[in-house]
Protein backbone atom coordinates (compact mmCIF):
# COMPACT_ATOMS: atom_id res chain seq x y z
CA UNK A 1 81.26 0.26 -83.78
CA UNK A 2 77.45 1.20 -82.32
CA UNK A 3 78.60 2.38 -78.92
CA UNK A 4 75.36 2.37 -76.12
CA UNK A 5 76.69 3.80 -73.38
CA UNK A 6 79.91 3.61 -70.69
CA UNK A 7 78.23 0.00 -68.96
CA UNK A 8 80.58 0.24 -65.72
CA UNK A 9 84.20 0.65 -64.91
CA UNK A 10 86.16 -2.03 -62.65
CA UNK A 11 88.06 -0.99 -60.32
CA UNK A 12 90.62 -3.19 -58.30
CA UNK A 13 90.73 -3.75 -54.46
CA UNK A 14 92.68 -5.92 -51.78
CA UNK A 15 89.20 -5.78 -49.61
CA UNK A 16 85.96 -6.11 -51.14
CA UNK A 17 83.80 -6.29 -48.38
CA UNK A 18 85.48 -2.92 -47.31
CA UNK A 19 85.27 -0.98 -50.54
CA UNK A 20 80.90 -2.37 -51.13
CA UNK A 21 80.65 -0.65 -47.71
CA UNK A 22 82.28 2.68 -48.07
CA UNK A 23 80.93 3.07 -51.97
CA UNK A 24 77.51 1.95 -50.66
CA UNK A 25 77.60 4.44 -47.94
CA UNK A 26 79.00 7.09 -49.95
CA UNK A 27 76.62 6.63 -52.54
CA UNK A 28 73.82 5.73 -50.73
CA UNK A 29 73.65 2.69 -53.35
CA UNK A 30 73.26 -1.31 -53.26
CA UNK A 31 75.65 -3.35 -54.69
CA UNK A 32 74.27 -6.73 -56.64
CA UNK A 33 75.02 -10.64 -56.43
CA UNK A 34 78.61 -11.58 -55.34
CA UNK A 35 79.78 -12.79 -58.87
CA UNK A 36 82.66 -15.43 -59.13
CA UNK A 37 84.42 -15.95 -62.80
CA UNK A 38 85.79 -19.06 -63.60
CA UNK A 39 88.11 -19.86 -65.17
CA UNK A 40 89.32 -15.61 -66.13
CA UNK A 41 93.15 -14.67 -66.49
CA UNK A 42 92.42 -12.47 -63.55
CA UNK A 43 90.64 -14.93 -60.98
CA UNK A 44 88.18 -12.60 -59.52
CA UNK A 45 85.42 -11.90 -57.74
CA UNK A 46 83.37 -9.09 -58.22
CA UNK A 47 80.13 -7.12 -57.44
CA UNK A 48 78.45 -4.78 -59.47
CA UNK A 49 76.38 -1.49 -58.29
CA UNK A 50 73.79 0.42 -60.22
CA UNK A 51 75.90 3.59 -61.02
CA UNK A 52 78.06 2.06 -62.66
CA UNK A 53 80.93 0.47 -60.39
CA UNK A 54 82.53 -2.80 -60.67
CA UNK A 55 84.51 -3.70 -57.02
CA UNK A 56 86.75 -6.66 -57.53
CA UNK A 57 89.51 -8.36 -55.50
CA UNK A 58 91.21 -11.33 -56.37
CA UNK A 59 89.58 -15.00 -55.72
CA UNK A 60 93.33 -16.56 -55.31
CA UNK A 61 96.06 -15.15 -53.62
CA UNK A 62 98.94 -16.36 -55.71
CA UNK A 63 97.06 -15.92 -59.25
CA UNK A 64 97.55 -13.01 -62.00
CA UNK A 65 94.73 -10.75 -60.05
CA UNK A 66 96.67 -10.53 -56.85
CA UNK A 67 100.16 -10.05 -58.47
CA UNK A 68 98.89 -6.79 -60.74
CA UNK A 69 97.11 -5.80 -57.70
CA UNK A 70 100.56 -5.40 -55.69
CA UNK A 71 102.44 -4.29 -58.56
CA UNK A 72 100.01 -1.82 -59.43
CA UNK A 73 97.87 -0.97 -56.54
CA UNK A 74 94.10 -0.50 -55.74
CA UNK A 75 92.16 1.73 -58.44
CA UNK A 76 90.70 1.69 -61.85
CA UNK A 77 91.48 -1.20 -63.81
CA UNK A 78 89.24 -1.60 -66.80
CA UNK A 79 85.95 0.29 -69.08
CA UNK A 80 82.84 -2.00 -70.07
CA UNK A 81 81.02 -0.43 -72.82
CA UNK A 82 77.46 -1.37 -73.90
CA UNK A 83 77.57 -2.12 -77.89
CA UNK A 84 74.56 -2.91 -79.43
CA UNK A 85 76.13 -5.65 -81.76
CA UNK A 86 78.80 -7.30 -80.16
CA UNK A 87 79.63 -9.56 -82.37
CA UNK A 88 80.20 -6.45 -85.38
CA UNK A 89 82.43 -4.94 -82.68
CA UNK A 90 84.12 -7.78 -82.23
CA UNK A 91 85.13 -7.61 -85.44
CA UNK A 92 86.36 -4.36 -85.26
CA UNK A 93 88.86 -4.89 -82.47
CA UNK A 94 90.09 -7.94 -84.07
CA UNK A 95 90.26 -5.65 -87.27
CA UNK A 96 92.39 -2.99 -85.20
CA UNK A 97 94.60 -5.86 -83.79
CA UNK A 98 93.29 -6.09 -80.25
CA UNK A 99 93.67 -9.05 -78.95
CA UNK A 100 90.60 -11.17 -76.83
CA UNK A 101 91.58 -12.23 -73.88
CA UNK A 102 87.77 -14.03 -72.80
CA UNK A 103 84.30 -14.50 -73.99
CA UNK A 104 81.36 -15.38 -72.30
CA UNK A 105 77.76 -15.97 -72.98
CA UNK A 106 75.45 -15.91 -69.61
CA UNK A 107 71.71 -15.59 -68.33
CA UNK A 108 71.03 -14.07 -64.74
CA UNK A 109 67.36 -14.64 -63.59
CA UNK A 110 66.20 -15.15 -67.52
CA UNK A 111 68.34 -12.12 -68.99
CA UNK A 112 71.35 -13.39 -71.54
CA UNK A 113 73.78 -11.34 -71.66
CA UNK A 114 77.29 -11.48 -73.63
CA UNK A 115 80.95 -10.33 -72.70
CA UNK A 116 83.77 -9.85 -74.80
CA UNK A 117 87.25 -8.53 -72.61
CA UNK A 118 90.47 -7.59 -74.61
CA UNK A 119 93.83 -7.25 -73.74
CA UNK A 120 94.77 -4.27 -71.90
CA UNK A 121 98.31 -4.35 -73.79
CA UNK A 122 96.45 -3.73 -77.50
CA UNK A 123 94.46 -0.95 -75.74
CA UNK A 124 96.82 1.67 -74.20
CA UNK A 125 96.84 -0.10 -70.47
CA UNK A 126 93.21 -0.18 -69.86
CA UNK A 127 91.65 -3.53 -70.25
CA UNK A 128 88.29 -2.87 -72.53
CA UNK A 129 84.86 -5.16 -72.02
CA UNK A 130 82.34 -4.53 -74.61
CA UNK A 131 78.85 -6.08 -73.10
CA UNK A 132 75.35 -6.93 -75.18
CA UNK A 133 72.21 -6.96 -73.30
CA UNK A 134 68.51 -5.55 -73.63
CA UNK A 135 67.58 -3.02 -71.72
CA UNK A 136 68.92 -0.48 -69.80
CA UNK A 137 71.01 -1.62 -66.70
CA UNK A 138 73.41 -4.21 -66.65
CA UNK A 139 71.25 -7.44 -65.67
CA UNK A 140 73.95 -7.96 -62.99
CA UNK A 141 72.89 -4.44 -61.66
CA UNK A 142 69.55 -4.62 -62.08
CA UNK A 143 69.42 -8.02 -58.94
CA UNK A 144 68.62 -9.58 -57.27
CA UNK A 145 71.41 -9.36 -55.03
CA UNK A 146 70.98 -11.74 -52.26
CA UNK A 147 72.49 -14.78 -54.63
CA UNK A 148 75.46 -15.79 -55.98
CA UNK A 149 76.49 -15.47 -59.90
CA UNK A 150 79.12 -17.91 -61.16
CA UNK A 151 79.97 -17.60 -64.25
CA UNK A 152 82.49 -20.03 -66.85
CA UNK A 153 84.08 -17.75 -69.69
CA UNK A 154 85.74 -19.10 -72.67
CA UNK A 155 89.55 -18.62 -73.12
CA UNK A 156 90.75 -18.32 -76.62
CA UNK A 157 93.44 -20.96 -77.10
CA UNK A 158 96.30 -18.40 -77.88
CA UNK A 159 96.65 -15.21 -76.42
């Protein structure tokens, strides 16, 4: 598998307007678009800052999101890494017997982009994203972030 770079790691909140604040402060850093996934296992909302941070809380109180977040707790939750062929290194993880868990295929402000997440299960507890775009930053990074993203993934029929 061509591996880019690290693209961003998620990490898991109960208060996302909270956590933008303190990592924006602490950082001295923007965060992008509010970005809401439907339909995702994890029924999410997220935003996504240009050093590499993906803050997400759940959309839906009762859903899958909110019940990992209070077994689990607040913190890291998943790796994105930039591939440059994602559909080779989709291959790959299918090859190794990772399971996909959603797909997606998206353009923000005339940039496609694809997604690809996997089952944290297959991959030792951390749930893997492998992402295809040009350029260097995310186009979800890159703005503008005064708008809203929403976003319709693709959910294989068996997991």
């Amino acid at each position: 598998m061509k591996v880019e770079k690290i693209d961003h790691v998620g990490i898991n909140v109960l208060d996302m307007e909270k956590a933008v604040k303190f990592f924006s402060e602490l950082f001295e850093t923007e965060f992008g678009p509010l970005i809401i996934l439907e339909p995702t296992p994890m029924d999410l909302r997220e935003r996504m800052g240009p050093l590499g941070s993906d803050i997400a809380e759940p959309a839906i109180p009762d859903k899958e999101a909110a019940r990992i977040l209070k077994h689990r707790g607040e913190g890291l939750n998943g790796l994105s890494i930039k591939v440059k062929n994602l559909e080779e290194a989709d291959a790959e993880m299918k090859a190794r017997g990772v399971r996909e868990i959603w797909r997606g295929s998206f353009e923000w402000h005339g940039v496609p982009f694809k997604v690809i997440g996997y089952h944290p299960k297959d991959t030792f507890g951390v749930m893997i994203e492998l992402t295809e775009y040009e350029g260097e930053l995310h186009p979800l990074m890159a703005g503008p972030h005064d708008d809203v993203a929403r976003f319709t993934f693709e959910m294989p029929s068996s997991k």
